[in-house]
C-alpha atoms as a PDB file:
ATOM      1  CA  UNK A   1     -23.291 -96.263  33.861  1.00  0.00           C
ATOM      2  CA  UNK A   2     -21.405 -93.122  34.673  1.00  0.00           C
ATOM      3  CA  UNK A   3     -20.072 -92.671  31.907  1.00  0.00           C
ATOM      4  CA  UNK A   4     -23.778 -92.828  29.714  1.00  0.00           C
ATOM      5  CA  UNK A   5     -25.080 -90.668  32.009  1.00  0.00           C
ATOM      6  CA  UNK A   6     -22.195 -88.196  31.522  1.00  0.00           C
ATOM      7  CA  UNK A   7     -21.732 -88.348  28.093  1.00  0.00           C
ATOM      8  CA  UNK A   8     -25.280 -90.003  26.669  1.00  0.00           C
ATOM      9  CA  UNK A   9     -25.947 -92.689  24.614  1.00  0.00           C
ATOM     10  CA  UNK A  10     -23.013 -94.369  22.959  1.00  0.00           C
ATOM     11  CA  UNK A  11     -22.021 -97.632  20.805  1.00  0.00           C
ATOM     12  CA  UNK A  12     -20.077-100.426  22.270  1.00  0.00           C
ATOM     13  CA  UNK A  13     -16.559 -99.143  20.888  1.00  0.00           C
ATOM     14  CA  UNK A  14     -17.306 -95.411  22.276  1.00  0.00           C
ATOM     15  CA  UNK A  15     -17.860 -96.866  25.621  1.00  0.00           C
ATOM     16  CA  UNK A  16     -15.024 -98.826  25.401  1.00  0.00           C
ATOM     17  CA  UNK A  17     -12.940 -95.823  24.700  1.00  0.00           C
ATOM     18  CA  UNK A  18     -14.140 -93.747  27.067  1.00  0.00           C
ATOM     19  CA  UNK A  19     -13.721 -96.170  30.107  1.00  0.00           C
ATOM     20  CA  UNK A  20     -10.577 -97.673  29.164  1.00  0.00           C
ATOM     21  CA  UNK A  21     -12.631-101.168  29.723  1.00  0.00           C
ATOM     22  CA  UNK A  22     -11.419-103.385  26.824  1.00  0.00           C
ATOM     23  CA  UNK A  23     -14.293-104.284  24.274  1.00  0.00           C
ATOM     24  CA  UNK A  24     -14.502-107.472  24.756  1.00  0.00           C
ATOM     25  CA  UNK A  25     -14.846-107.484  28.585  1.00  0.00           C
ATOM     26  CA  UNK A  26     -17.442-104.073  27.999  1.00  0.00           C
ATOM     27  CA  UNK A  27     -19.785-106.429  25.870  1.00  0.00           C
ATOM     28  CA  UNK A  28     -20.012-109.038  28.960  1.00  0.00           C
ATOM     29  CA  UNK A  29     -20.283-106.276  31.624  1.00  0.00           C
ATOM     30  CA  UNK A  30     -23.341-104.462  29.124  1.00  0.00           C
ATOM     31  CA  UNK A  31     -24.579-107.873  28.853  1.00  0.00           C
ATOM     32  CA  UNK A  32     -25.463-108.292  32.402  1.00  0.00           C
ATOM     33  CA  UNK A  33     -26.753-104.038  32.773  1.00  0.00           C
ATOM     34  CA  UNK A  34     -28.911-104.849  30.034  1.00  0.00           C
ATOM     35  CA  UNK A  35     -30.268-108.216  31.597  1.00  0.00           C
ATOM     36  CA  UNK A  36     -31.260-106.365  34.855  1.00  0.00           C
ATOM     37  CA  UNK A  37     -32.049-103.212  32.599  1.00  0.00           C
ATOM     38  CA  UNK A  38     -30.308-100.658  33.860  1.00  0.00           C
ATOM     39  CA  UNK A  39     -29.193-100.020  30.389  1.00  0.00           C
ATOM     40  CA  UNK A  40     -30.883-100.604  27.074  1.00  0.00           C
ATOM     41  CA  UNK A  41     -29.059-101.645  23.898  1.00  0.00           C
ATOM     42  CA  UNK A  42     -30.306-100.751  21.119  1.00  0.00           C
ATOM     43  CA  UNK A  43     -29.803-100.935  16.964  1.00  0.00           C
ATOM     44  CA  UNK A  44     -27.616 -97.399  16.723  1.00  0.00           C
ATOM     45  CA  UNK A  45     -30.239 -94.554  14.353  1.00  0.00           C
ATOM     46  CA  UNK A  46     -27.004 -93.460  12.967  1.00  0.00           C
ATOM     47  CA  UNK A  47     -25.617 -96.724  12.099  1.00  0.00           C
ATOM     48  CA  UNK A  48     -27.575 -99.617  11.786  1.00  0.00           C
ATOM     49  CA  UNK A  49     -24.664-101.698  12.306  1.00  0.00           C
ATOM     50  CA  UNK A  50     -24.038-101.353  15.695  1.00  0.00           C
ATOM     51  CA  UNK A  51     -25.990-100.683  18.746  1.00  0.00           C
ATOM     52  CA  UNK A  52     -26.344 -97.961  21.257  1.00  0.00           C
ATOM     53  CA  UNK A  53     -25.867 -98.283  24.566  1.00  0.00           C
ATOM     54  CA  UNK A  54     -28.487 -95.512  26.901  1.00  0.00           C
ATOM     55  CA  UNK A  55     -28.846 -95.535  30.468  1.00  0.00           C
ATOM     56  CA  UNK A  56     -32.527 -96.391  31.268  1.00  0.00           C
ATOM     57  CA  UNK A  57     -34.478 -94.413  33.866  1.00  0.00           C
ATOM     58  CA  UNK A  58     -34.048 -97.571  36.451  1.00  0.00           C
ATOM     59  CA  UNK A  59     -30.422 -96.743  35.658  1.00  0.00           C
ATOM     60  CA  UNK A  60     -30.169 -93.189  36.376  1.00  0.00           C
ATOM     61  CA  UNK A  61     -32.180 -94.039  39.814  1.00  0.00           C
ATOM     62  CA  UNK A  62     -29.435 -97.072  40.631  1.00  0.00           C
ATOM     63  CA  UNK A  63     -26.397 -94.263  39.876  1.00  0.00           C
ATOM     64  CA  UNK A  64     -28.139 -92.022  42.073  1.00  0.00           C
ATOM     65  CA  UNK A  65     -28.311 -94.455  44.797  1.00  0.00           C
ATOM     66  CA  UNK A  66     -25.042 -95.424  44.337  1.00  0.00           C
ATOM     67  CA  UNK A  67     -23.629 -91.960  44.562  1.00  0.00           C
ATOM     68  CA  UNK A  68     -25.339 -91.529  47.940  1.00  0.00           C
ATOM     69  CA  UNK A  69     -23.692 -95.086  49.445  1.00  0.00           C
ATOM     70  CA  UNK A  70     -20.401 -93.803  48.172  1.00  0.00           C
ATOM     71  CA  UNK A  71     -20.803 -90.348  49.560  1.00  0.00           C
ATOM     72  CA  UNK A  72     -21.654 -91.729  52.625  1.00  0.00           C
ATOM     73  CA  UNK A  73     -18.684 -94.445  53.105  1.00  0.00           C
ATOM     74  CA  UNK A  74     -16.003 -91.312  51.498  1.00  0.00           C
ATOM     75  CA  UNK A  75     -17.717 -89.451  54.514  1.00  0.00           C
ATOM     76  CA  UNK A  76     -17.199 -91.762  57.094  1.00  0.00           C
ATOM     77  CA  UNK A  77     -13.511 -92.714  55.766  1.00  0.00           C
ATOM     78  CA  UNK A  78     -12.094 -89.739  55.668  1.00  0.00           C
ATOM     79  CA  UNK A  79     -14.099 -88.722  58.799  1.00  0.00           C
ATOM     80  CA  UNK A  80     -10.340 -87.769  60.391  1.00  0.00           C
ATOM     81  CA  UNK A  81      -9.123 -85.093  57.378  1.00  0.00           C
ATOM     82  CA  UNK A  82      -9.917 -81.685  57.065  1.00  0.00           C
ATOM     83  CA  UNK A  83     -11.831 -80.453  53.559  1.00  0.00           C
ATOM     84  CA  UNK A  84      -8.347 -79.462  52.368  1.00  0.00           C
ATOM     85  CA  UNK A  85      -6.689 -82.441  53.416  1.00  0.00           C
ATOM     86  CA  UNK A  86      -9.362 -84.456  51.455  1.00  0.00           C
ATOM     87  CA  UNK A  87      -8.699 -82.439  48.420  1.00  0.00           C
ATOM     88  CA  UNK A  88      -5.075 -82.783  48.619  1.00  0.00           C
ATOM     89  CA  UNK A  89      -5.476 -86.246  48.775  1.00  0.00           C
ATOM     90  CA  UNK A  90      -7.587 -86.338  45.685  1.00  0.00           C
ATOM     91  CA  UNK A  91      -5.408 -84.730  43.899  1.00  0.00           C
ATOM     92  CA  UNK A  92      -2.533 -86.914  45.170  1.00  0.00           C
ATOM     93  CA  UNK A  93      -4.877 -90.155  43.855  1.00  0.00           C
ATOM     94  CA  UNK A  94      -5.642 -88.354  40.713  1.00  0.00           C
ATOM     95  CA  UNK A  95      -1.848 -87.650  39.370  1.00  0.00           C
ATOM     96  CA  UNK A  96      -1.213 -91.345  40.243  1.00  0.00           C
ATOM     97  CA  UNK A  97      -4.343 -92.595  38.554  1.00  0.00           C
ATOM     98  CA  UNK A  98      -2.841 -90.188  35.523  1.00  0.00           C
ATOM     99  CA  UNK A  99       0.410 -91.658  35.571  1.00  0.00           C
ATOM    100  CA  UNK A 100      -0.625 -95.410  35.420  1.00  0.00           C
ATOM    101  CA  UNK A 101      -3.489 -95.138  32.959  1.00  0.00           C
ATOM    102  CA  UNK A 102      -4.068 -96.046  29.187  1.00  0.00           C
ATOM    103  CA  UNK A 103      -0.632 -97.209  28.080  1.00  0.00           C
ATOM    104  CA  UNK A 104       1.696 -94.725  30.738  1.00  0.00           C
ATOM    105  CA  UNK A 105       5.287 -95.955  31.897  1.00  0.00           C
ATOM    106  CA  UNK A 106       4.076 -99.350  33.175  1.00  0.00           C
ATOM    107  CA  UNK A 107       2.184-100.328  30.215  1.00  0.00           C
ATOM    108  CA  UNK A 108       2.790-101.991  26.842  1.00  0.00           C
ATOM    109  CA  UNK A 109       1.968-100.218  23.730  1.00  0.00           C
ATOM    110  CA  UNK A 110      -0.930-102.868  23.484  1.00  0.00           C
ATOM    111  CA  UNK A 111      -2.410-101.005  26.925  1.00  0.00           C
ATOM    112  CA  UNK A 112      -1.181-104.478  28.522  1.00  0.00           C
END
């Protein structure tokens, strides 16, 4: 859902590109969004042939709500760091995130 709202409408395979979640495990996850409609697919205008995936306005009002949970339990866990400390330690997740994503050292060339 982050991702559609960042980016805006998108097929399955430019979803699955942009997450890193493998197509096949994308369709089952959009499957279930579009059941309790947070997202809408849709036949693509561009391309018949596939659909497009948008963010419905129940969506965007579930990612908001979201956001404000998360902000809340970041809050209260890093209650004991300073406002530098916390960005050092994002940074610190970040470059490890980085390091172990899409196909780095620990990964296959298949992204396995």
């Amino acid at each position: 859902m982050v991702a559609l709202e960042e980016s805006g409408p998108a097929s399955q395979a430019a979803l699955s590109d942009r997450t890193g979640i493998h197509r096949s495990d994308l369709v089952a996850v959009i499957n279930e969004l579009a059941e309790r409609e947070p997202v809408e697919r849709a036949p693509d205008p561009e391309d018949r042939r596939r659909n497009a995936i948008t963010l419905t306005p129940l969506g965007r009002r579930r990612l908001r709500r979201l956001e404000q949970i998360l902000d809340t339990a970041q809050d209260e866990l890093l209650a004991p760091l300073s406002a530098a400390e916390r960005e050092q330690l994002t940074r610190l997740l970040g470059r490890i995130v980085e390091h172990h994503a899409y196909g780095g050292p620990a990964m296959g060339p298949d992204g396995q």
